[in-house]
PDB file of N, CA and C in Angstrom:
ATOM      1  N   UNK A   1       8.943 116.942   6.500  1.00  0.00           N
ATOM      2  CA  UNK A   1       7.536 116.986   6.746  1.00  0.00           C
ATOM      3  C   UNK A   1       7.230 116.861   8.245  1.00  0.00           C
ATOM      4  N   UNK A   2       8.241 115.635   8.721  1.00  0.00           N
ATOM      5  CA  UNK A   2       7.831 115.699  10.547  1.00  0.00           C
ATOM      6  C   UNK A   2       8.413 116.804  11.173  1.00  0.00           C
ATOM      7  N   UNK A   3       9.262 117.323  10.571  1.00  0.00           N
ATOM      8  CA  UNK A   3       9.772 119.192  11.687  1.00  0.00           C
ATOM      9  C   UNK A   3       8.281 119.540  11.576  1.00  0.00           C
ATOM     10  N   UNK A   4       8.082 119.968  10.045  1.00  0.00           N
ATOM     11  CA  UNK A   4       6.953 120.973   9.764  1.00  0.00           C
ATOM     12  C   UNK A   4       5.521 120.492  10.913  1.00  0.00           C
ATOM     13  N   UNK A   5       5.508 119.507  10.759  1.00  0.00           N
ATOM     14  CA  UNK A   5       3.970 118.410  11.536  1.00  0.00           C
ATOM     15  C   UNK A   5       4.192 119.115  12.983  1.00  0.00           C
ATOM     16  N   UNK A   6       5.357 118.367  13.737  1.00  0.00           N
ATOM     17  CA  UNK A   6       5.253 118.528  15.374  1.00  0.00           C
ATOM     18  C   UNK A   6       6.087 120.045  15.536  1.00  0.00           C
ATOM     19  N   UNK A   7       6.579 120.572  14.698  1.00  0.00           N
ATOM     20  CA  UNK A   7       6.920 121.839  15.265  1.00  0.00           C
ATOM     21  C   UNK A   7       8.458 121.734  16.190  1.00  0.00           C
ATOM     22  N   UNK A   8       9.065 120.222  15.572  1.00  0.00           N
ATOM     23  CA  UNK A   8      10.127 120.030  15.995  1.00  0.00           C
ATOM     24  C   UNK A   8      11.661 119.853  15.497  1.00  0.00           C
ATOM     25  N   UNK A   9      12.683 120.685  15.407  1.00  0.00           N
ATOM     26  CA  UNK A   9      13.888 119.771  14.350  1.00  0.00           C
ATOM     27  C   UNK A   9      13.987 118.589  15.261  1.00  0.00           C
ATOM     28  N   UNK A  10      14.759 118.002  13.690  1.00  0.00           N
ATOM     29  CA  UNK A  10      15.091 116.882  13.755  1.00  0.00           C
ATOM     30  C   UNK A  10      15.953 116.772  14.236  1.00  0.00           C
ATOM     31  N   UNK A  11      17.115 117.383  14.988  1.00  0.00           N
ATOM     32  CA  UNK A  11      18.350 116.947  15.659  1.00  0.00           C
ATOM     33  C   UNK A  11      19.217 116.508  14.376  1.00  0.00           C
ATOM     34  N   UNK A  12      19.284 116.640  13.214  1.00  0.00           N
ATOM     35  CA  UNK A  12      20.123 116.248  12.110  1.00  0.00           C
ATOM     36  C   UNK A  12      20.649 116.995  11.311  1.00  0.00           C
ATOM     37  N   UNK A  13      21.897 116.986  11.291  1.00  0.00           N
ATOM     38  CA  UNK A  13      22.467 118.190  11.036  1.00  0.00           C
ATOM     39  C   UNK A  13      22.550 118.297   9.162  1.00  0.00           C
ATOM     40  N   UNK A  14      23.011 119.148   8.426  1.00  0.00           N
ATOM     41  CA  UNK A  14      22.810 119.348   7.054  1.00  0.00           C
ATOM     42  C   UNK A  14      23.606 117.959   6.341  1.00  0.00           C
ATOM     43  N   UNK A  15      23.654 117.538   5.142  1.00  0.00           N
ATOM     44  CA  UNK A  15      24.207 116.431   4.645  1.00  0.00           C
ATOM     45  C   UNK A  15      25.365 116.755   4.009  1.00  0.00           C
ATOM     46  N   UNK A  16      26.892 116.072   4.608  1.00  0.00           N
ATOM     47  CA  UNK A  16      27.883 116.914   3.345  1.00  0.00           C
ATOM     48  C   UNK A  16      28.762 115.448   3.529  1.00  0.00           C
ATOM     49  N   UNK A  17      29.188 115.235   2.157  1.00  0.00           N
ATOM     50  CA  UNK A  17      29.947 113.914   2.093  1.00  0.00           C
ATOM     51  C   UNK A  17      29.123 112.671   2.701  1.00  0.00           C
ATOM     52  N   UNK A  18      27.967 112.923   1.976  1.00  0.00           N
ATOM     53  CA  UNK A  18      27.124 111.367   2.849  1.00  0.00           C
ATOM     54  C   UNK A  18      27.421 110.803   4.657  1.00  0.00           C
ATOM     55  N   UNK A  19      27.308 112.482   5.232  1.00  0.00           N
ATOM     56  CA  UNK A  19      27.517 112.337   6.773  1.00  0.00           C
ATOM     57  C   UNK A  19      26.748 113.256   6.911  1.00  0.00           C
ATOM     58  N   UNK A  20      26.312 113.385   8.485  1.00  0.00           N
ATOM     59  CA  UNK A  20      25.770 114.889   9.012  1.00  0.00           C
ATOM     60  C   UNK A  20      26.223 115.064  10.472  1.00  0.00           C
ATOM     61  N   UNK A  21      25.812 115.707  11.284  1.00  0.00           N
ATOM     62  CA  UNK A  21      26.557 115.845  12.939  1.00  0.00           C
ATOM     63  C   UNK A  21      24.899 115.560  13.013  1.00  0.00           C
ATOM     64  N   UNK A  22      24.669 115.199  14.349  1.00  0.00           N
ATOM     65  CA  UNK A  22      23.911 114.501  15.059  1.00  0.00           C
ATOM     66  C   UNK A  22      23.367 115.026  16.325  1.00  0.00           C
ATOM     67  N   UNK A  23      22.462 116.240  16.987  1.00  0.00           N
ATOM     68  CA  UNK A  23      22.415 116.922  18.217  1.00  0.00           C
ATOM     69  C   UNK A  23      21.613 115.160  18.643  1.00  0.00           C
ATOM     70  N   UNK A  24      22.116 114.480  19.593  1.00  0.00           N
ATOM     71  CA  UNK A  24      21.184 113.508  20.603  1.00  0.00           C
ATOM     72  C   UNK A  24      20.269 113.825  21.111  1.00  0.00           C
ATOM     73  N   UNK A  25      20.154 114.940  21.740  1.00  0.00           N
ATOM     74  CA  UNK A  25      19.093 115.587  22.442  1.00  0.00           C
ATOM     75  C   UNK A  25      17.853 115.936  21.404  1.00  0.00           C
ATOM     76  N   UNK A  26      18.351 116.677  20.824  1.00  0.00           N
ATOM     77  CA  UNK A  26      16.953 117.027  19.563  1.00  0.00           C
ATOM     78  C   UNK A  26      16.106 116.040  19.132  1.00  0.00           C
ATOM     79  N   UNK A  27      17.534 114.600  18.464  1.00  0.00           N
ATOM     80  CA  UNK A  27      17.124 113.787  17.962  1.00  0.00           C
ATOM     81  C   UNK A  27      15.897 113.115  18.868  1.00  0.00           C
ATOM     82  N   UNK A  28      16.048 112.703  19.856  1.00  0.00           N
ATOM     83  CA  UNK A  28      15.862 111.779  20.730  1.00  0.00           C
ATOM     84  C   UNK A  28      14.612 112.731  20.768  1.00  0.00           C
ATOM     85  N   UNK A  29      14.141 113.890  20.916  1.00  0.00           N
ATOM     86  CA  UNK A  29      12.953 114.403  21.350  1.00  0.00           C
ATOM     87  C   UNK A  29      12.249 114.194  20.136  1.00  0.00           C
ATOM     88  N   UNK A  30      12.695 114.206  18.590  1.00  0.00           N
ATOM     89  CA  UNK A  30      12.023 114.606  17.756  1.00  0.00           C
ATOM     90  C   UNK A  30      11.912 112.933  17.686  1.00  0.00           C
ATOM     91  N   UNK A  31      12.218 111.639  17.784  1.00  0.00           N
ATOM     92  CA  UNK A  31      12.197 110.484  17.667  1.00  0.00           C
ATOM     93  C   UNK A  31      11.065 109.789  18.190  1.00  0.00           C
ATOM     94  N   UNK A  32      11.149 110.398  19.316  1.00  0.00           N
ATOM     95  CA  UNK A  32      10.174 110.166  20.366  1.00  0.00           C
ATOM     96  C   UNK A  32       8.467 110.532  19.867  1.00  0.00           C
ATOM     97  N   UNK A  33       8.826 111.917  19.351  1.00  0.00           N
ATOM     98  CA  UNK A  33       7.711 112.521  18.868  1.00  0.00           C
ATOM     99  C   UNK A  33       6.762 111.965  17.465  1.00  0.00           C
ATOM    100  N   UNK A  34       7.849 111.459  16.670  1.00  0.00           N
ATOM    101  CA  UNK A  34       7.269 110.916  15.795  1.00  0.00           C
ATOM    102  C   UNK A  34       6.881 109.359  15.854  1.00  0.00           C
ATOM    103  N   UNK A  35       7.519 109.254  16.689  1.00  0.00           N
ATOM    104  CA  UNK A  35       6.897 107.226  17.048  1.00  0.00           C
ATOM    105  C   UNK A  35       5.746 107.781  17.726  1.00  0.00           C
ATOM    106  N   UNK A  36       5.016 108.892  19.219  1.00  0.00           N
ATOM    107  CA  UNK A  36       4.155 108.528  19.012  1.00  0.00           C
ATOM    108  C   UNK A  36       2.846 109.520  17.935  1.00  0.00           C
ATOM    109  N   UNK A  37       3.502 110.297  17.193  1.00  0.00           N
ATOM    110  CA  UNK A  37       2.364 110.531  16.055  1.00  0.00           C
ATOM    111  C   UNK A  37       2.437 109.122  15.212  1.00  0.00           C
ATOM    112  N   UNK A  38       3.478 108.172  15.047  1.00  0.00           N
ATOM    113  CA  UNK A  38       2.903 107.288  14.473  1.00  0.00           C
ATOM    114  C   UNK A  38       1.933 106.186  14.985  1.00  0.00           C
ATOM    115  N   UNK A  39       2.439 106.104  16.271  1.00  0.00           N
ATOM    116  CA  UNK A  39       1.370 105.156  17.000  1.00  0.00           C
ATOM    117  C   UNK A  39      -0.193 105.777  17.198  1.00  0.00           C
ATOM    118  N   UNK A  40      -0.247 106.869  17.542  1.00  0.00           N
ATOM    119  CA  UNK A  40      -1.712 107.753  17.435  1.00  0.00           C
ATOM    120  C   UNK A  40      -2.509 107.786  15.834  1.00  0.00           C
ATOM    121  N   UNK A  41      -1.906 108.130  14.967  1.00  0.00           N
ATOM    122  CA  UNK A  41      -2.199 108.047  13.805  1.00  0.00           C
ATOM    123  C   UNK A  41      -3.142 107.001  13.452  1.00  0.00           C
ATOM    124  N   UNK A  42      -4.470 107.240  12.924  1.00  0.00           N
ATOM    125  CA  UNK A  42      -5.235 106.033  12.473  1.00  0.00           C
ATOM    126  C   UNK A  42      -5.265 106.109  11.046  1.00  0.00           C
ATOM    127  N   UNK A  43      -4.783 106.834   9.884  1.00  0.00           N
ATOM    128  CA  UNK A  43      -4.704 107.152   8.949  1.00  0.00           C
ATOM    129  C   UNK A  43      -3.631 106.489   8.137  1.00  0.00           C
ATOM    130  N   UNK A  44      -4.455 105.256   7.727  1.00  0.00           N
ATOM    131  CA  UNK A  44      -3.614 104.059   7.116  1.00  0.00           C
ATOM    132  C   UNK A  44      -2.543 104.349   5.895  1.00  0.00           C
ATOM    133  N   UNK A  45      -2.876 105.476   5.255  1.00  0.00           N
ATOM    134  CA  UNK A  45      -2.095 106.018   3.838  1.00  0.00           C
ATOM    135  C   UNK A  45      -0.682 106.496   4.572  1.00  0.00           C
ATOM    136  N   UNK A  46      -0.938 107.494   5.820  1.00  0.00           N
ATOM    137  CA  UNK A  46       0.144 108.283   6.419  1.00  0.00           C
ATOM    138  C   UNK A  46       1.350 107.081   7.276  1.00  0.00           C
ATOM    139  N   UNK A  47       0.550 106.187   7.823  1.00  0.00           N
ATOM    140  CA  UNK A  47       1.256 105.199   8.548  1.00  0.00           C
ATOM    141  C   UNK A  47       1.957 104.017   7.147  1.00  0.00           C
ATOM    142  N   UNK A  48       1.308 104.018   6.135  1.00  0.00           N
ATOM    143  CA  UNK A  48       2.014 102.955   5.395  1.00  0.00           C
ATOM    144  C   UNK A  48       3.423 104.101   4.793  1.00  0.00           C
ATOM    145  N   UNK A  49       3.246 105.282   4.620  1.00  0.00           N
ATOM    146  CA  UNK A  49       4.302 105.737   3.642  1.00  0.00           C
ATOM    147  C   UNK A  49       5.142 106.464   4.792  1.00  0.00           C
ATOM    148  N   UNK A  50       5.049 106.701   6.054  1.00  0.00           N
ATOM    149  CA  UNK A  50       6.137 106.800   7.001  1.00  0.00           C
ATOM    150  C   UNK A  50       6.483 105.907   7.822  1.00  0.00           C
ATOM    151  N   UNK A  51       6.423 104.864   7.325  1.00  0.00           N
ATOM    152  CA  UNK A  51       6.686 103.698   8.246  1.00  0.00           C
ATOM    153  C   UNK A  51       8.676 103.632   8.154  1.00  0.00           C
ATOM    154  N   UNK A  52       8.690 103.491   6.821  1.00  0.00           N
ATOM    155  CA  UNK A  52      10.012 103.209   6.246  1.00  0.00           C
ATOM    156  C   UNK A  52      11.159 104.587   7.419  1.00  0.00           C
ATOM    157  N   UNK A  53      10.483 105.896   7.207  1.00  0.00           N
ATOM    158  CA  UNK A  53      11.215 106.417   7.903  1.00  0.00           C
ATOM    159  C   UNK A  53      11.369 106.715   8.830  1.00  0.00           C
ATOM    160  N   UNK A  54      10.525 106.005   9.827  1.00  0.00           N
ATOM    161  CA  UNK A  54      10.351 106.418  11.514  1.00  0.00           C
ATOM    162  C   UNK A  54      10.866 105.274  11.459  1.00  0.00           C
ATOM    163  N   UNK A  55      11.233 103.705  10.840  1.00  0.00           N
ATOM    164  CA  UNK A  55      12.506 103.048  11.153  1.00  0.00           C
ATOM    165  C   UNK A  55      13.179 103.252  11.181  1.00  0.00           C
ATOM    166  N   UNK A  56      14.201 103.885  10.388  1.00  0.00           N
ATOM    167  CA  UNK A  56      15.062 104.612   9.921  1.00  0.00           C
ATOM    168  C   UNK A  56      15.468 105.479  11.109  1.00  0.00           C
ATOM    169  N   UNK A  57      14.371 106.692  11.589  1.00  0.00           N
ATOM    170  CA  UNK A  57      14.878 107.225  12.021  1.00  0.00           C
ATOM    171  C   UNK A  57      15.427 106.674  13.831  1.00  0.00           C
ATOM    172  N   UNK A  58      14.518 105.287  14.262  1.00  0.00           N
ATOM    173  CA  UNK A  58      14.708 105.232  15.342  1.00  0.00           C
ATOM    174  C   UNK A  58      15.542 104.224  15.537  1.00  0.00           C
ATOM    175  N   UNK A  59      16.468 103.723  14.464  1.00  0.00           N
ATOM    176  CA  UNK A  59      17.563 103.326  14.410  1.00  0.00           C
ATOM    177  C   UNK A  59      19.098 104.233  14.494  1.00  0.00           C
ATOM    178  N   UNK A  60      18.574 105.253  13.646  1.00  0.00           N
ATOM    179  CA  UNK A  60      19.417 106.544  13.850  1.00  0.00           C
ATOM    180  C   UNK A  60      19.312 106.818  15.788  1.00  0.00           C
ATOM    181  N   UNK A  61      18.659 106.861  15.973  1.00  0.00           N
ATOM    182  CA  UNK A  61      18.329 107.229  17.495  1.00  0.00           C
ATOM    183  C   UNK A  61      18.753 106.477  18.241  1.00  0.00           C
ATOM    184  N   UNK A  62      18.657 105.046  18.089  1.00  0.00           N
ATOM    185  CA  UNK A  62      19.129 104.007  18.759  1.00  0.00           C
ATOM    186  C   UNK A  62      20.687 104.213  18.896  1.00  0.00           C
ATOM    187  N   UNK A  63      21.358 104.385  17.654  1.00  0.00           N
ATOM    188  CA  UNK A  63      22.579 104.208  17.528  1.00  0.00           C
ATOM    189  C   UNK A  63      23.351 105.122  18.263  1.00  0.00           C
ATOM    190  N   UNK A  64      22.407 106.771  18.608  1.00  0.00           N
ATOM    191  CA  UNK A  64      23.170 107.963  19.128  1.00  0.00           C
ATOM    192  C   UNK A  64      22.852 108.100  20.037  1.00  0.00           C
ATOM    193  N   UNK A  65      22.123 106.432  21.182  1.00  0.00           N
ATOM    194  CA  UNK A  65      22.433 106.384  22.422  1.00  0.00           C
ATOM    195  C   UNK A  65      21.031 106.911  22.930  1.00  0.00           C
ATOM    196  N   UNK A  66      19.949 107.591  22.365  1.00  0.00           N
ATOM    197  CA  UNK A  66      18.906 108.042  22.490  1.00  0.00           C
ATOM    198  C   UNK A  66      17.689 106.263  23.361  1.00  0.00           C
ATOM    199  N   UNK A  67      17.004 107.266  24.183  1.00  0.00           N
ATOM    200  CA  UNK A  67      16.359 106.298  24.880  1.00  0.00           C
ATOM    201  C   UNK A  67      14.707 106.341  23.942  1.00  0.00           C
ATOM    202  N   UNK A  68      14.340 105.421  23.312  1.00  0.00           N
ATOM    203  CA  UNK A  68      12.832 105.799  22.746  1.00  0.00           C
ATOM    204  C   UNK A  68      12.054 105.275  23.847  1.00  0.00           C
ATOM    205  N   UNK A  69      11.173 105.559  23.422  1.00  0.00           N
ATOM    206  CA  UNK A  69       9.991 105.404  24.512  1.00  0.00           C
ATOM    207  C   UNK A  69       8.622 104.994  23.831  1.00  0.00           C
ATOM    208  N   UNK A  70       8.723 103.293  23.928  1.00  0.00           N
ATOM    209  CA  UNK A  70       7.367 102.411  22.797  1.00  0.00           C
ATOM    210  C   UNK A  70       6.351 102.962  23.198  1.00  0.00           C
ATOM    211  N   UNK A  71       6.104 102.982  24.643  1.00  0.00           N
ATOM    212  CA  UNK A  71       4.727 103.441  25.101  1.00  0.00           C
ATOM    213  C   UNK A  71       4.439 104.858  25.122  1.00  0.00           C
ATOM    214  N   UNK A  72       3.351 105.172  23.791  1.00  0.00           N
ATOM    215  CA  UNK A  72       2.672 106.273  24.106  1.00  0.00           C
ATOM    216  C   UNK A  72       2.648 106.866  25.503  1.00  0.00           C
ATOM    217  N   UNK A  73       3.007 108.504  25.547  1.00  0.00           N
ATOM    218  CA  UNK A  73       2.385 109.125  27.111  1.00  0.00           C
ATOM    219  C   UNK A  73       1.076 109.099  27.670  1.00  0.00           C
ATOM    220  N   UNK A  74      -0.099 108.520  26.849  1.00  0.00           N
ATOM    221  CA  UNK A  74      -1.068 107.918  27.617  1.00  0.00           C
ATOM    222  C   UNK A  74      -1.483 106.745  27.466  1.00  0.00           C
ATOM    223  N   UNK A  75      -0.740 105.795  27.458  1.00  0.00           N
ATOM    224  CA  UNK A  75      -0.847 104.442  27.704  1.00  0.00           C
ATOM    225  C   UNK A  75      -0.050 104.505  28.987  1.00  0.00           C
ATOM    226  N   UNK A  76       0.122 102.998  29.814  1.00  0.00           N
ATOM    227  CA  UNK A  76       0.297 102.750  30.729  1.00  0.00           C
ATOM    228  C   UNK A  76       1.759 101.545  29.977  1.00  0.00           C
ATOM    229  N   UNK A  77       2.313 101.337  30.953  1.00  0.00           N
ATOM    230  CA  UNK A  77       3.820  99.951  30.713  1.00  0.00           C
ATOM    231  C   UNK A  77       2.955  98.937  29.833  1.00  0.00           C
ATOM    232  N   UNK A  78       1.301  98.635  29.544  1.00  0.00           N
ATOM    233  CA  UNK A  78       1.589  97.655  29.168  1.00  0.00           C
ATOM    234  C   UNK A  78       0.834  97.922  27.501  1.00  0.00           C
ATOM    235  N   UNK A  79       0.913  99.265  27.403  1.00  0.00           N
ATOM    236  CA  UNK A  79       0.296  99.763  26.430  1.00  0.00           C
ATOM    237  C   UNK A  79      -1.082  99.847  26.468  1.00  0.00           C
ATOM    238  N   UNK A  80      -2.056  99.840  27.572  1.00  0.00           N
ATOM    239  CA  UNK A  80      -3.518 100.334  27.845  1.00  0.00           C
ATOM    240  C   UNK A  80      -3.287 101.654  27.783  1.00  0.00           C
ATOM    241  N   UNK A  81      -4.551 102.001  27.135  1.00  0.00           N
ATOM    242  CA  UNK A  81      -5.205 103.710  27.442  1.00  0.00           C
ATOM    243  C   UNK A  81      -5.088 103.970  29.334  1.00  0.00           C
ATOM    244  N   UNK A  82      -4.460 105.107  29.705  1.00  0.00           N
ATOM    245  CA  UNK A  82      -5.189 105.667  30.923  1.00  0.00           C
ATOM    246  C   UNK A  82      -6.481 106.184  30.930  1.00  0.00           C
ATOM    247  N   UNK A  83      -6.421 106.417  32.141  1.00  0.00           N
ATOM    248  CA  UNK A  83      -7.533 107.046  33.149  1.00  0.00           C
ATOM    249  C   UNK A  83      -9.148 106.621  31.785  1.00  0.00           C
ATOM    250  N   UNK A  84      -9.269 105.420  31.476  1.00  0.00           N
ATOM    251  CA  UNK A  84      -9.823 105.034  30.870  1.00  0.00           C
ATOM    252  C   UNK A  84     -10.818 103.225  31.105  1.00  0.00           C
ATOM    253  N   UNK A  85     -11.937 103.560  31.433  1.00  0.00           N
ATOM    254  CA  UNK A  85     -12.486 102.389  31.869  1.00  0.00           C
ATOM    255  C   UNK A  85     -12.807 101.135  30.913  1.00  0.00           C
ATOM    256  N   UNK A  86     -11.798 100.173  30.689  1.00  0.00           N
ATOM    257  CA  UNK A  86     -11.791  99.390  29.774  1.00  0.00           C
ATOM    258  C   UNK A  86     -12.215  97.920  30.407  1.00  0.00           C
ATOM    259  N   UNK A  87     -12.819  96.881  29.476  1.00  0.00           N
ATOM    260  CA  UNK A  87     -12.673  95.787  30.612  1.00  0.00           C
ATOM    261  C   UNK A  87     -11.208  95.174  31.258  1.00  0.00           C
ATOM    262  N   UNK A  88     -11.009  93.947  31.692  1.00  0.00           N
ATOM    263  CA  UNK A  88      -9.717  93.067  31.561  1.00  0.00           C
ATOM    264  C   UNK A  88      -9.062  92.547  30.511  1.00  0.00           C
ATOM    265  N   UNK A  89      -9.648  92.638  29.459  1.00  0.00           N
ATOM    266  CA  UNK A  89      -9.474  92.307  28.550  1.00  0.00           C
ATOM    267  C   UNK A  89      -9.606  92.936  27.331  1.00  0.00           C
ATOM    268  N   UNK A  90      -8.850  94.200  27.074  1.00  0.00           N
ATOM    269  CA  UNK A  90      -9.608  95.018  25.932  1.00  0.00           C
ATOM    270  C   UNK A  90      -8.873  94.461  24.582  1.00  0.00           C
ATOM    271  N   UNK A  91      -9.582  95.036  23.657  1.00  0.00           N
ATOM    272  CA  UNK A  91      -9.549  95.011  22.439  1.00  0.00           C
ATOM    273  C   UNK A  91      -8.060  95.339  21.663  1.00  0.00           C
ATOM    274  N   UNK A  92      -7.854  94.609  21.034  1.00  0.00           N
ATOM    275  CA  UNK A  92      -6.142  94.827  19.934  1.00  0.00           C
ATOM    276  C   UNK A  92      -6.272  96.549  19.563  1.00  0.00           C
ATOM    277  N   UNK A  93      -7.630  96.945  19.511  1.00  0.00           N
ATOM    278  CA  UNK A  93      -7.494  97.811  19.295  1.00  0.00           C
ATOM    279  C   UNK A  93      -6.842  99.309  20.169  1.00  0.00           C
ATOM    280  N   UNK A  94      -7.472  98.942  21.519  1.00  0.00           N
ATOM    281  CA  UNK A  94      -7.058  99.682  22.629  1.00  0.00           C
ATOM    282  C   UNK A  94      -5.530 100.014  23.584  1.00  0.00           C
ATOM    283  N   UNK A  95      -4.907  99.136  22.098  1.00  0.00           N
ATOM    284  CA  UNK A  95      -3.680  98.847  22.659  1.00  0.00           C
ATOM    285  C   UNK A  95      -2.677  99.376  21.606  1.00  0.00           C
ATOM    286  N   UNK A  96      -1.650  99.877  22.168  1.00  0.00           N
ATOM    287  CA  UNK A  96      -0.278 100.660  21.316  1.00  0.00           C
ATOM    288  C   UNK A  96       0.116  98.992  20.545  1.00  0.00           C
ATOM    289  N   UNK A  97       0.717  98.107  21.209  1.00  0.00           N
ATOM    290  CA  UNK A  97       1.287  97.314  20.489  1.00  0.00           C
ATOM    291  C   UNK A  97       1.060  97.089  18.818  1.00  0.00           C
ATOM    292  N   UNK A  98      -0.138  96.496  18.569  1.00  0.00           N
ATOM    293  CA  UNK A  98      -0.201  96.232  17.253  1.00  0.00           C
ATOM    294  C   UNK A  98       0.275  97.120  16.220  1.00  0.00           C
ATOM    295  N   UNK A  99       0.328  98.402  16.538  1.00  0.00           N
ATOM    296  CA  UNK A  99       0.621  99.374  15.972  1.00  0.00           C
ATOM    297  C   UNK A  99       2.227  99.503  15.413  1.00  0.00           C
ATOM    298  N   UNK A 100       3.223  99.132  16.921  1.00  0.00           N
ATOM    299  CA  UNK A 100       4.309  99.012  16.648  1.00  0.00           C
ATOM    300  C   UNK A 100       4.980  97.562  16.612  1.00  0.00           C
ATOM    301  N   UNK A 101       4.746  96.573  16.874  1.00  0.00           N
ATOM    302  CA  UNK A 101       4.962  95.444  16.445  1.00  0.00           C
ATOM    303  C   UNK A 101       5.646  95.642  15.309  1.00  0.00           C
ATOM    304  N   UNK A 102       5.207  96.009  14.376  1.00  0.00           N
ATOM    305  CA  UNK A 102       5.649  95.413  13.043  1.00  0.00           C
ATOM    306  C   UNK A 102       6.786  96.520  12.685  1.00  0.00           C
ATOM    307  N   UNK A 103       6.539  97.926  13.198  1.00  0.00           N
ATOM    308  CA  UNK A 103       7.927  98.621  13.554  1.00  0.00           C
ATOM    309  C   UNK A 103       9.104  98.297  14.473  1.00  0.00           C
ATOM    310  N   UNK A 104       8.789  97.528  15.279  1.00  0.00           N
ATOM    311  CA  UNK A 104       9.878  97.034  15.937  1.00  0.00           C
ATOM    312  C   UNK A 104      10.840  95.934  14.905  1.00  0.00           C
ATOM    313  N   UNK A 105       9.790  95.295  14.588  1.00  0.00           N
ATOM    314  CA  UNK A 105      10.420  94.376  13.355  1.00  0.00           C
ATOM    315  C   UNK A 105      11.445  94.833  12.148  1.00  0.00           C
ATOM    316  N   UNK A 106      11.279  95.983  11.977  1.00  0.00           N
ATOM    317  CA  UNK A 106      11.643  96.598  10.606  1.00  0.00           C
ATOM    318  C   UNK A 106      12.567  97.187  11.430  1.00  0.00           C
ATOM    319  N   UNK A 107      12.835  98.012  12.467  1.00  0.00           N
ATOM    320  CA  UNK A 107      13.562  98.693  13.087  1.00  0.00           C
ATOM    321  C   UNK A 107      14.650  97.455  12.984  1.00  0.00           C
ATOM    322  N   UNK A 108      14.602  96.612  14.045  1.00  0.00           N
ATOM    323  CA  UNK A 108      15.849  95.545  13.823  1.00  0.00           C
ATOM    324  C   UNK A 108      16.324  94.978  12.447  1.00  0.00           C
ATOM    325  N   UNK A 109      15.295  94.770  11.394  1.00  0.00           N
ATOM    326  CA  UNK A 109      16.033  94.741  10.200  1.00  0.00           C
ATOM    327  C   UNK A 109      16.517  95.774   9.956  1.00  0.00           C
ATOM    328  N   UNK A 110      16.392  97.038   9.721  1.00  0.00           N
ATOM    329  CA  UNK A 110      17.137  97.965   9.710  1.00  0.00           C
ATOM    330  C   UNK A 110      18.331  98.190  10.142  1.00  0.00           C
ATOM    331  N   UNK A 111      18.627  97.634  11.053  1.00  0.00           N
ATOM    332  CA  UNK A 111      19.828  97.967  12.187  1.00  0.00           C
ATOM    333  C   UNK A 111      20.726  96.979  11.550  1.00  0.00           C
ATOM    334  N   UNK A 112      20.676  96.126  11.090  1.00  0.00           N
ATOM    335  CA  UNK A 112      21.258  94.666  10.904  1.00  0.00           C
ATOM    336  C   UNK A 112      22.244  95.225   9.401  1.00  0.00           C
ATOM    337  N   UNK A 113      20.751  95.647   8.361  1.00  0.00           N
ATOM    338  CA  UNK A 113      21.564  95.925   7.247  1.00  0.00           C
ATOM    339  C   UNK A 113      22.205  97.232   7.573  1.00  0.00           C
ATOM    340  N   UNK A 114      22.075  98.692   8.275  1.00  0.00           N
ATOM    341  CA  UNK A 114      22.368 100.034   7.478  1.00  0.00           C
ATOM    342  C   UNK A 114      24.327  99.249   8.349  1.00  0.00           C
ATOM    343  N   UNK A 115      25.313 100.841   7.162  1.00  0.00           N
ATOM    344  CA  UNK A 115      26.319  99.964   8.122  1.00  0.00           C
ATOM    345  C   UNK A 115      26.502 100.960   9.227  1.00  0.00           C
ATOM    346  N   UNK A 116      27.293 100.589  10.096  1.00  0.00           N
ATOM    347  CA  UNK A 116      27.829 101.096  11.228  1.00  0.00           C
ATOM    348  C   UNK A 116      28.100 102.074  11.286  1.00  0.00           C
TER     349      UNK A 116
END
């Protein structure tokens, strides 16, 4: 469904003997891409039922050396909106974190159980 969405493969190669080959490069773009359609996403149905696999997958990513990248391309290092006049203090809402917080969480459980 996420090739079809961003118009990207997945860097994952076909499944044979519960293995596949792995392009890094693809992966890592298509990884990237879907953490931030998930962080953009305000569509609570789409974010609860791909949550499981954008862990998944950015554990896969993690493992094949791939660099993710938490912060949305228009947020700033600390997860603020750019070129955007906010006070000092904006809102949970205005911010990437909350979003992935709880994916970061699941990501490391993830990592802990899948095996090696």
């Amino acid at each position: 469904m996420f090739e079809a969405e961003l118009g990207l493969p997945s860097g994952l190669g076909p499944m044979d003997n519960d293995e596949c080959q792995i392009d890094p490069v693809a992966l890592g773009a298509f990884a990237n891409a879907v953490l931030t359609y998930h962080q953009r996403t305000p569509h609570a149905v789409v974010l609860a039922l791909s949550e499981g696999f954008t862990a998944t997958l950015l554990v896969l990513a993690q493992r094949a050396g791939v660099e993710v990248c938490w912060t949305p391309p228009d947020h700033d290092q600390d997860g603020h909106l750019r070129d955007v006049q906010v006070s000092s203090h904006p809102p949970a809402s205005m911010t990437a974190e909350p979003k992935t917080q709880g994916l970061r969480v699941k990501v490391r459980e993830l990592d802990q159980l899948m095996p090696q």
